[in-house]
Every structure is written in C-alpha cells, then in structure tokens.
PDB file of N, CA and C in Angstrom:
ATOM      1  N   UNK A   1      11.476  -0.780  22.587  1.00  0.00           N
ATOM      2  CA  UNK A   1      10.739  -1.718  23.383  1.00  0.00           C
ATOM      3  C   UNK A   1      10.201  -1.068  24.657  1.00  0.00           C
ATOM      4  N   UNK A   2      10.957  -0.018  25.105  1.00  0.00           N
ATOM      5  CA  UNK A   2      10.484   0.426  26.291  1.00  0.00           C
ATOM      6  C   UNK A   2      10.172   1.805  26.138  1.00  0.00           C
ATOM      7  N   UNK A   3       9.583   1.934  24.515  1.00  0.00           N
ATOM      8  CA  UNK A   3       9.129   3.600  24.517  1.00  0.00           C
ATOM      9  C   UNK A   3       7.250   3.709  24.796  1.00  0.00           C
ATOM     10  N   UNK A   4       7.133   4.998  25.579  1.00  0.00           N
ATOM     11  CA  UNK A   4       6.079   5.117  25.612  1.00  0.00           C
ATOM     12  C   UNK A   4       5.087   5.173  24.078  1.00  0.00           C
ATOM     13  N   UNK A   5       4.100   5.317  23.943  1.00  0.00           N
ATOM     14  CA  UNK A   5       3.378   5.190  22.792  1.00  0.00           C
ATOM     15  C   UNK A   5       3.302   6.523  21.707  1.00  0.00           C
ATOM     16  N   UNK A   6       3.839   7.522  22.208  1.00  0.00           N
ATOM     17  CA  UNK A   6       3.800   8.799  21.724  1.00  0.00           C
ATOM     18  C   UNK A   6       5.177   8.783  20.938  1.00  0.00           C
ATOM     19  N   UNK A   7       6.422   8.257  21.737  1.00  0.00           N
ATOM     20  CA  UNK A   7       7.674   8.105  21.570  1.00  0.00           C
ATOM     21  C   UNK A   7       7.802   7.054  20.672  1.00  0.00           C
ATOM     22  N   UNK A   8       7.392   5.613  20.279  1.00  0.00           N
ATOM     23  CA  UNK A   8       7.155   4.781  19.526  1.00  0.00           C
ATOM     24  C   UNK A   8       6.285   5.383  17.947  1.00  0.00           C
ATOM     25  N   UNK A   9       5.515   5.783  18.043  1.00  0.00           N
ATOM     26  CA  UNK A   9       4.728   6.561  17.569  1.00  0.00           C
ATOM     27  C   UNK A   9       5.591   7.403  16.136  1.00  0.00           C
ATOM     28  N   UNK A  10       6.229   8.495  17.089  1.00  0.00           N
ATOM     29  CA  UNK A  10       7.019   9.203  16.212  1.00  0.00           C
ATOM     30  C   UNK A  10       8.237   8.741  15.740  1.00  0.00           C
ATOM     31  N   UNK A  11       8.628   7.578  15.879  1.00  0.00           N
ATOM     32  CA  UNK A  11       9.746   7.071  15.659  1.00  0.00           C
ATOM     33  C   UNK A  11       9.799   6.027  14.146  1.00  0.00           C
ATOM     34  N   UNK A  12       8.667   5.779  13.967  1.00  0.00           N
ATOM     35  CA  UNK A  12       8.049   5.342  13.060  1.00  0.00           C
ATOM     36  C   UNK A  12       7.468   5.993  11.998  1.00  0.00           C
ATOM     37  N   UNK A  13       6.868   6.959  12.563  1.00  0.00           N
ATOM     38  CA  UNK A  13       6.349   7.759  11.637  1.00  0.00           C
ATOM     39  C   UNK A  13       7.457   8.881  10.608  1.00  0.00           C
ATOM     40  N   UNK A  14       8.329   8.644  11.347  1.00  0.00           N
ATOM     41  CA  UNK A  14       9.944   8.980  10.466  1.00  0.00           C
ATOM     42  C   UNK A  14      10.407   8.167   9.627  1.00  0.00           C
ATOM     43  N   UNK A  15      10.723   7.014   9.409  1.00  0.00           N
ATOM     44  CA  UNK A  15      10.864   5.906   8.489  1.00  0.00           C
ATOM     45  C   UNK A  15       9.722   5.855   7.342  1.00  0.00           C
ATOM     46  N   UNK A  16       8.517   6.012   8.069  1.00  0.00           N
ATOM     47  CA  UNK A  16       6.937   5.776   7.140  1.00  0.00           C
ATOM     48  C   UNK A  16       7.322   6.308   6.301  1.00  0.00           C
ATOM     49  N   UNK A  17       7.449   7.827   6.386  1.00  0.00           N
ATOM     50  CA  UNK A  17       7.077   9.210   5.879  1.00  0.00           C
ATOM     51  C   UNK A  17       7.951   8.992   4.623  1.00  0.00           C
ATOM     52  N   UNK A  18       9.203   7.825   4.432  1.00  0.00           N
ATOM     53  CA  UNK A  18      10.260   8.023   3.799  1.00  0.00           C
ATOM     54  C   UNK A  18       9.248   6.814   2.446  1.00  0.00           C
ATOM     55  N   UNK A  19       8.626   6.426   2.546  1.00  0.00           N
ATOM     56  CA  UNK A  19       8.155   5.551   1.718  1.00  0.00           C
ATOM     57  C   UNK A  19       6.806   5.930   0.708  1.00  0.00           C
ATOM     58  N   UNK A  20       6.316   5.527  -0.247  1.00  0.00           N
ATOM     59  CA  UNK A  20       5.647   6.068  -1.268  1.00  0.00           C
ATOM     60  C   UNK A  20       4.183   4.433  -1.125  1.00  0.00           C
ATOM     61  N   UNK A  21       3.209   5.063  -1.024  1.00  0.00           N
ATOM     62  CA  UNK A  21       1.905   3.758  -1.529  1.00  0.00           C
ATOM     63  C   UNK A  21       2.141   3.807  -2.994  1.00  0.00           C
ATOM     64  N   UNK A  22       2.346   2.383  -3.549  1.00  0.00           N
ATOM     65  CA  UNK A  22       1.693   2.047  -4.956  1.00  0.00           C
ATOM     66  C   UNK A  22       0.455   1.806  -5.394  1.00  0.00           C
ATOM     67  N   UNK A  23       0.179   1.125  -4.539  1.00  0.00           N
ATOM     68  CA  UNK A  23      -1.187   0.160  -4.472  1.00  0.00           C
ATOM     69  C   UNK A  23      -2.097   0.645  -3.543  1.00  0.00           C
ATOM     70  N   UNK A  24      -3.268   0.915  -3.756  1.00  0.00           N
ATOM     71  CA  UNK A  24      -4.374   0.653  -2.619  1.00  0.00           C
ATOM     72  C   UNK A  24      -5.448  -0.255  -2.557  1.00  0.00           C
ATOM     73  N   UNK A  25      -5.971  -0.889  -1.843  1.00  0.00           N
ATOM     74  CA  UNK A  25      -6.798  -1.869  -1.943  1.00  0.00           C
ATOM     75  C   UNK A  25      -7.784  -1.752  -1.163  1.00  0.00           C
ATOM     76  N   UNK A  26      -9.432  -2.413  -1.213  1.00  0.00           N
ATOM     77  CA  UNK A  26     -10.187  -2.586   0.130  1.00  0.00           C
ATOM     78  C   UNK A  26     -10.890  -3.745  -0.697  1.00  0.00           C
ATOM     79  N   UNK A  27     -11.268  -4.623   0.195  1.00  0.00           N
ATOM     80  CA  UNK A  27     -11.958  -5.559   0.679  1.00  0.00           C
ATOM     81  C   UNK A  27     -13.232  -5.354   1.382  1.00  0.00           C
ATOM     82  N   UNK A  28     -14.777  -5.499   0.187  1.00  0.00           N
ATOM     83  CA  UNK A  28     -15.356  -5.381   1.201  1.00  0.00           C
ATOM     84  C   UNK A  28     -16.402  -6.517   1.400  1.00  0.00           C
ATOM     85  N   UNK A  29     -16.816  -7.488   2.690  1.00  0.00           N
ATOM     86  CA  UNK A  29     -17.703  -8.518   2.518  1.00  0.00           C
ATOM     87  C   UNK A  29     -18.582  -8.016   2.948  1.00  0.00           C
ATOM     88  N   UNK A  30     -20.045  -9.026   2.168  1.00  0.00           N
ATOM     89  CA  UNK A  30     -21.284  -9.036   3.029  1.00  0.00           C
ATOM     90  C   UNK A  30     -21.622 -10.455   2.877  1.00  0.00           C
ATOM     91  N   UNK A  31     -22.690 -10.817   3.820  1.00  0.00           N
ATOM     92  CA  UNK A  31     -23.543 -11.988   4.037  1.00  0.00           C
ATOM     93  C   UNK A  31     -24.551 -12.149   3.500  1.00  0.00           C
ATOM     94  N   UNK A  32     -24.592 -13.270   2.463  1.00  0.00           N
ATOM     95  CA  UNK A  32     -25.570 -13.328   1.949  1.00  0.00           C
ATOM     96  C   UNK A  32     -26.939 -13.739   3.104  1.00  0.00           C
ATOM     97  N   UNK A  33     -28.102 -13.064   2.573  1.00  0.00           N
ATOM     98  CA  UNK A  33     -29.218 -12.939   3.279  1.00  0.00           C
ATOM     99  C   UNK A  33     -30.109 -14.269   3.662  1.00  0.00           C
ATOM    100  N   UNK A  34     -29.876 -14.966   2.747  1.00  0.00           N
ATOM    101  CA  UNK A  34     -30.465 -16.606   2.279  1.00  0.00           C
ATOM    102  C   UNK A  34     -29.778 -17.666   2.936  1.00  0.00           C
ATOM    103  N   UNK A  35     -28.669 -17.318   3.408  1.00  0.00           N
ATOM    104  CA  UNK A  35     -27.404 -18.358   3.776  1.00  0.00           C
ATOM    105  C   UNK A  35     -26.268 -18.017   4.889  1.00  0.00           C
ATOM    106  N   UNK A  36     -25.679 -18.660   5.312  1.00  0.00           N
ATOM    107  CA  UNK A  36     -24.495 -18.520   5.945  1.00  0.00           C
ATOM    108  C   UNK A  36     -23.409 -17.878   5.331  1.00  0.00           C
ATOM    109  N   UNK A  37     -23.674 -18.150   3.937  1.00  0.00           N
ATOM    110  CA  UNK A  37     -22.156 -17.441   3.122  1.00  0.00           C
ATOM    111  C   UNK A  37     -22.236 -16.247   2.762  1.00  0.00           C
ATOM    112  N   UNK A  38     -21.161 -16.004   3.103  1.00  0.00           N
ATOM    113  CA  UNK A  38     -20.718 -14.142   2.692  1.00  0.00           C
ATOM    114  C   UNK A  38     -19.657 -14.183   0.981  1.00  0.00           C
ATOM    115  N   UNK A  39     -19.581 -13.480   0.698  1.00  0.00           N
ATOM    116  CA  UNK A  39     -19.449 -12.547  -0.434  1.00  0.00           C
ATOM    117  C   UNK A  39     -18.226 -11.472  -0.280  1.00  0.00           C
ATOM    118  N   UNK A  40     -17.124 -11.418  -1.331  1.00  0.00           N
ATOM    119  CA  UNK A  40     -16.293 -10.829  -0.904  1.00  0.00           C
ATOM    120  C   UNK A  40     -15.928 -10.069  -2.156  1.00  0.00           C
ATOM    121  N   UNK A  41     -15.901  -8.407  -2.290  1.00  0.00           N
ATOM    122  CA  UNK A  41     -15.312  -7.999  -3.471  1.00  0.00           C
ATOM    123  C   UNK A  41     -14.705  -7.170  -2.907  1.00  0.00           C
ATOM    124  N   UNK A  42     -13.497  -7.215  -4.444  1.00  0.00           N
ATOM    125  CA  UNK A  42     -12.297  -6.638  -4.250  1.00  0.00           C
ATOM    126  C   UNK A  42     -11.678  -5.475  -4.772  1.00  0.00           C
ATOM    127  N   UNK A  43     -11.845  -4.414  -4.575  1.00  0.00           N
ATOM    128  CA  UNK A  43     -11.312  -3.067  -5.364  1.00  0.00           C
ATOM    129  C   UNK A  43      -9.761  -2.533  -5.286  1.00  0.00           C
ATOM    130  N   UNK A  44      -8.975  -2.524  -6.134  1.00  0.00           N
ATOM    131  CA  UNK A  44      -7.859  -1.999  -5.955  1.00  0.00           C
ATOM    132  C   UNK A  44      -7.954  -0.943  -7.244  1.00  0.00           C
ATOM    133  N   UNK A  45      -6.689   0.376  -6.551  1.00  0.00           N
ATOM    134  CA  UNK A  45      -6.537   1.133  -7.291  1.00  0.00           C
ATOM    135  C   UNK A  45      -5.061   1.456  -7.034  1.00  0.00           C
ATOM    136  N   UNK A  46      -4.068   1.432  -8.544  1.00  0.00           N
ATOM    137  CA  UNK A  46      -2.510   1.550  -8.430  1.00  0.00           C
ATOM    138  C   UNK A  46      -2.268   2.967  -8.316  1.00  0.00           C
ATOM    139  N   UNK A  47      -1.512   3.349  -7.511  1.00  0.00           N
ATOM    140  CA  UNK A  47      -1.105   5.248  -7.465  1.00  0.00           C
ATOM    141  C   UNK A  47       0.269   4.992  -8.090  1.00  0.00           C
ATOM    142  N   UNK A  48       0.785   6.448  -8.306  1.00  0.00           N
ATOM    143  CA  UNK A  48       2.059   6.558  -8.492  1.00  0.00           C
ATOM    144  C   UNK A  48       2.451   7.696  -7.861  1.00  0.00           C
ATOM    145  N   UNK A  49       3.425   8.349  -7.733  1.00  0.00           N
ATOM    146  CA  UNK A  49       3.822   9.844  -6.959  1.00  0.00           C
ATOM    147  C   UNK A  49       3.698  10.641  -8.586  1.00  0.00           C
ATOM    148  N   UNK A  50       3.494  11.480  -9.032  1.00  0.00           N
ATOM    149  CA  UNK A  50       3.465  12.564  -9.651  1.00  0.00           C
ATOM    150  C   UNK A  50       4.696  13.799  -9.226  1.00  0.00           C
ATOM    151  N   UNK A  51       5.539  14.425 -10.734  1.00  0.00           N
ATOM    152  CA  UNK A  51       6.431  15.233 -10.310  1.00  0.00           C
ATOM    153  C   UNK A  51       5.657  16.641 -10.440  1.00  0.00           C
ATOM    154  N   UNK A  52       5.842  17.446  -9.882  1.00  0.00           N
ATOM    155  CA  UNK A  52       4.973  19.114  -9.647  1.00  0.00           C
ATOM    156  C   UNK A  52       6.271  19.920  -9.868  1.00  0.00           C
ATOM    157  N   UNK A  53       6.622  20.340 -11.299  1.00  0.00           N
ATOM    158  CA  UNK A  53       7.398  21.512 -11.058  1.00  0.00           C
ATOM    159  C   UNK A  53       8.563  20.727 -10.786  1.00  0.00           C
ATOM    160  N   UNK A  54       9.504  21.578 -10.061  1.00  0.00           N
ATOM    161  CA  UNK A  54      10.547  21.160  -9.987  1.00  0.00           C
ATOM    162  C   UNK A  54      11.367  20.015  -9.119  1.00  0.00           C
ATOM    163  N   UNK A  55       9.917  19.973  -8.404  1.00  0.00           N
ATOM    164  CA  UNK A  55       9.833  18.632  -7.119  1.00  0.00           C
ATOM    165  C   UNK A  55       9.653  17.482  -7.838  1.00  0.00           C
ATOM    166  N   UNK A  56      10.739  16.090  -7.822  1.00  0.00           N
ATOM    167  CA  UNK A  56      10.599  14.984  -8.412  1.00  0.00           C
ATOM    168  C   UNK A  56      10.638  13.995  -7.169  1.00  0.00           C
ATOM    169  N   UNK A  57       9.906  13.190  -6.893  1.00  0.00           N
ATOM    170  CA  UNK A  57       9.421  12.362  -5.635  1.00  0.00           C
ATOM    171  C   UNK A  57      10.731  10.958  -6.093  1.00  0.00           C
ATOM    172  N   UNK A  58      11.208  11.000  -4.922  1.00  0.00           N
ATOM    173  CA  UNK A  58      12.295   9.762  -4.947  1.00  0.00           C
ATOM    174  C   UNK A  58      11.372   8.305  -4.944  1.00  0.00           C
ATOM    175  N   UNK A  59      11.669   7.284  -4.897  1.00  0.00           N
ATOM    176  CA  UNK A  59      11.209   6.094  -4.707  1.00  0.00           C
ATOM    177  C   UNK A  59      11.886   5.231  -4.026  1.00  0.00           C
ATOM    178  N   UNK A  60      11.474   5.166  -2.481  1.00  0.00           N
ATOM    179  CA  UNK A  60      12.638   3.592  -1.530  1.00  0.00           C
ATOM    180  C   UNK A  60      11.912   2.818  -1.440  1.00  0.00           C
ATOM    181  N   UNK A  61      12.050   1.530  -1.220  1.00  0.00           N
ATOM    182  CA  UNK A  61      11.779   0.399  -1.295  1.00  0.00           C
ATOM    183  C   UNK A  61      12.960  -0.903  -0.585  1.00  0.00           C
ATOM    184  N   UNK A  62      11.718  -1.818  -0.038  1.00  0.00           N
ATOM    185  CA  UNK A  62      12.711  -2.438   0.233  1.00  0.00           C
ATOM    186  C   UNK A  62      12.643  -3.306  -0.455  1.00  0.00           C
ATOM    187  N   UNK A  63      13.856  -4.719  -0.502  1.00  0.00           N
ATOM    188  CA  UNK A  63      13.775  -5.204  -1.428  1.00  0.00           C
ATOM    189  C   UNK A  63      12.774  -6.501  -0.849  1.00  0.00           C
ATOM    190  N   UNK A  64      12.618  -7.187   0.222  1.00  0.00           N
ATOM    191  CA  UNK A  64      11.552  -7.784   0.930  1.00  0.00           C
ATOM    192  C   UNK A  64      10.234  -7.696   0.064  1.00  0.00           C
ATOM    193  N   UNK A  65       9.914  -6.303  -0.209  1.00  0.00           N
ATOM    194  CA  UNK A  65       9.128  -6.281  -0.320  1.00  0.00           C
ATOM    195  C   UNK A  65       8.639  -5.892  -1.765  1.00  0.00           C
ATOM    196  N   UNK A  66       9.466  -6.663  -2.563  1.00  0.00           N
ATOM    197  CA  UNK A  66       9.457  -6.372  -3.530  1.00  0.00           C
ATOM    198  C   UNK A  66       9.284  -7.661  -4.080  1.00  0.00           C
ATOM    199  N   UNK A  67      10.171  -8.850  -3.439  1.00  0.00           N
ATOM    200  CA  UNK A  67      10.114  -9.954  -3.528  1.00  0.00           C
ATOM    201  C   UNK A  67       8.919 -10.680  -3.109  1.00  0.00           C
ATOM    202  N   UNK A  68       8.018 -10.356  -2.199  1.00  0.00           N
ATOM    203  CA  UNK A  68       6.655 -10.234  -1.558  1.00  0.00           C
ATOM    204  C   UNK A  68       5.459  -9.824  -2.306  1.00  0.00           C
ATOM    205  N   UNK A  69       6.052  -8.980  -3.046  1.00  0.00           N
ATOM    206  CA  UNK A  69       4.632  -8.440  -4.302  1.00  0.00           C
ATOM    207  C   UNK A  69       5.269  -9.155  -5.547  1.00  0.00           C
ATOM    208  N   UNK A  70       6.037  -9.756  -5.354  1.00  0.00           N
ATOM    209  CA  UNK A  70       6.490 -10.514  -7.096  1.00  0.00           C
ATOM    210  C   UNK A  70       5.764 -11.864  -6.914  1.00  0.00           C
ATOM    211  N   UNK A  71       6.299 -12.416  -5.496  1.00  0.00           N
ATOM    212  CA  UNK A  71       5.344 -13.550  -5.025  1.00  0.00           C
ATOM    213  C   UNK A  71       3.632 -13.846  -5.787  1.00  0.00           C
ATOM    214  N   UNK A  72       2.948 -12.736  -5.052  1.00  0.00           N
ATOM    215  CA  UNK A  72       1.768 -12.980  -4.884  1.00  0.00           C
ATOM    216  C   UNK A  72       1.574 -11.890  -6.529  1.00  0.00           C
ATOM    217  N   UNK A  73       2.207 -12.171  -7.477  1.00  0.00           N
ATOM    218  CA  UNK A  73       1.910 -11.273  -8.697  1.00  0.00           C
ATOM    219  C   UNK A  73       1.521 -10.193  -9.206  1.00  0.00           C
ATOM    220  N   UNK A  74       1.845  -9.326  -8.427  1.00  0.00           N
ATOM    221  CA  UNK A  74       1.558  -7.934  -8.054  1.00  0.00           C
ATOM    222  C   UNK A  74       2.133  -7.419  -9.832  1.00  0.00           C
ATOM    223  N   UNK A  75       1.353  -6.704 -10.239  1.00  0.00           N
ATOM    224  CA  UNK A  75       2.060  -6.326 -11.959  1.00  0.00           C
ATOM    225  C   UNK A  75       2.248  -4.893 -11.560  1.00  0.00           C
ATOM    226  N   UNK A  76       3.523  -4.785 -11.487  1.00  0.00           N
ATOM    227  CA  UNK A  76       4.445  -3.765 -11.872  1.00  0.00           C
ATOM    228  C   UNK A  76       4.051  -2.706 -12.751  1.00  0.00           C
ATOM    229  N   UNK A  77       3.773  -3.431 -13.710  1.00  0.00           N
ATOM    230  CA  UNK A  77       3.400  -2.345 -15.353  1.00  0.00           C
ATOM    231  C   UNK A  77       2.414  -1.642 -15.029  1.00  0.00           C
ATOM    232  N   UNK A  78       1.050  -2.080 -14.207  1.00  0.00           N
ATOM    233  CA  UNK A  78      -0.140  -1.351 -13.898  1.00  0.00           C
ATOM    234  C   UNK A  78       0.309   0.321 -13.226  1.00  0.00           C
ATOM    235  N   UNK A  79       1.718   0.356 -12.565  1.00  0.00           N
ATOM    236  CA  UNK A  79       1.981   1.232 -11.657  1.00  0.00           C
ATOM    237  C   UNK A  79       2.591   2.054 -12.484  1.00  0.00           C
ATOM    238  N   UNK A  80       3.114   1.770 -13.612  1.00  0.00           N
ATOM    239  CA  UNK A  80       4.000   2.728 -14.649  1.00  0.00           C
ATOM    240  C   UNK A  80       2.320   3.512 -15.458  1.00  0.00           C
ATOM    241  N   UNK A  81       1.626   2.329 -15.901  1.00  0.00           N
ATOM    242  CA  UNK A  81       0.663   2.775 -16.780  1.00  0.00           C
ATOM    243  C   UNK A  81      -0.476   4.204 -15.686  1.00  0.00           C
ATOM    244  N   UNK A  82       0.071   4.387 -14.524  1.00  0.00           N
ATOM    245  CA  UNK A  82      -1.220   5.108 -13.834  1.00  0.00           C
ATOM    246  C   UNK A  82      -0.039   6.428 -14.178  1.00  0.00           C
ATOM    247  N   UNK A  83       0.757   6.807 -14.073  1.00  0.00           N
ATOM    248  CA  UNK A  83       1.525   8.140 -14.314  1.00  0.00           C
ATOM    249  C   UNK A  83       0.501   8.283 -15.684  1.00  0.00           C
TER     250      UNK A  83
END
C-alpha cells in the first residue's frame, strides 16, 4: 500500500511471471457511419505453453479463476485441442 510504483511494480511482476495465458482475446468496435450504433467483433485465439526439449512448462492456476471461466463457459477442450 505504501510502495512506490517501481517497488509495487516488481512485486507483481513476480507472482505474474508464475502464471501461463490460455486465452487471448480483442474486441474491436466501430460506428456505424449511417447511425449512432456501433458494431462490435470479437476475435479470440486459445494458446497453450508448448514443451521444448527437456523444458516442460508447469501450469498454476487459481481456482477463482477457474470457477470464473466455467461461469461464463469458457471450453476447456479448445485449450487441449491448440497443443
């Protein structure tokens, strides 16, 4: 609470570092030209870690957030099928 921003910073970026992306996503809108309404598409692409040799990438997770992507139906299988 009372770390400077450099100190906050790296303190975090230690925990991060310990975690793996599955998912990536972007969102991108535009406005339609004719109207007030905008337009919204959605691109996602599932990663997985890949093993190289003798390096096999662990997997942490919390469970929050596991319960959080089960919620909103996040499919699991898509993330096995990208290896």
């Amino acid at each position: 609470m009372f770390d400077d921003n450099e100190s906050r910073y790296k303190k975090i970026k230690t925990h991060i570092n310990e975690f793996v992306i599955v998912q990536f996503g972007i969102s991108v809108f535009y406005v339609n030209a004719d109207s007030t309404e905008y337009t919204c598409d959605v691109f996602t692409v599932y990663l997985f870690p890949r093993t190289s040799g003798r390096k096999d990438t662990s997997l942490k997770f919390q469970a929050s957030s596991l319960e959080f992507l089960s919620r909103y139906n996040f499919d699991f299988n898509k993330v096995n099928s990208a290896a």
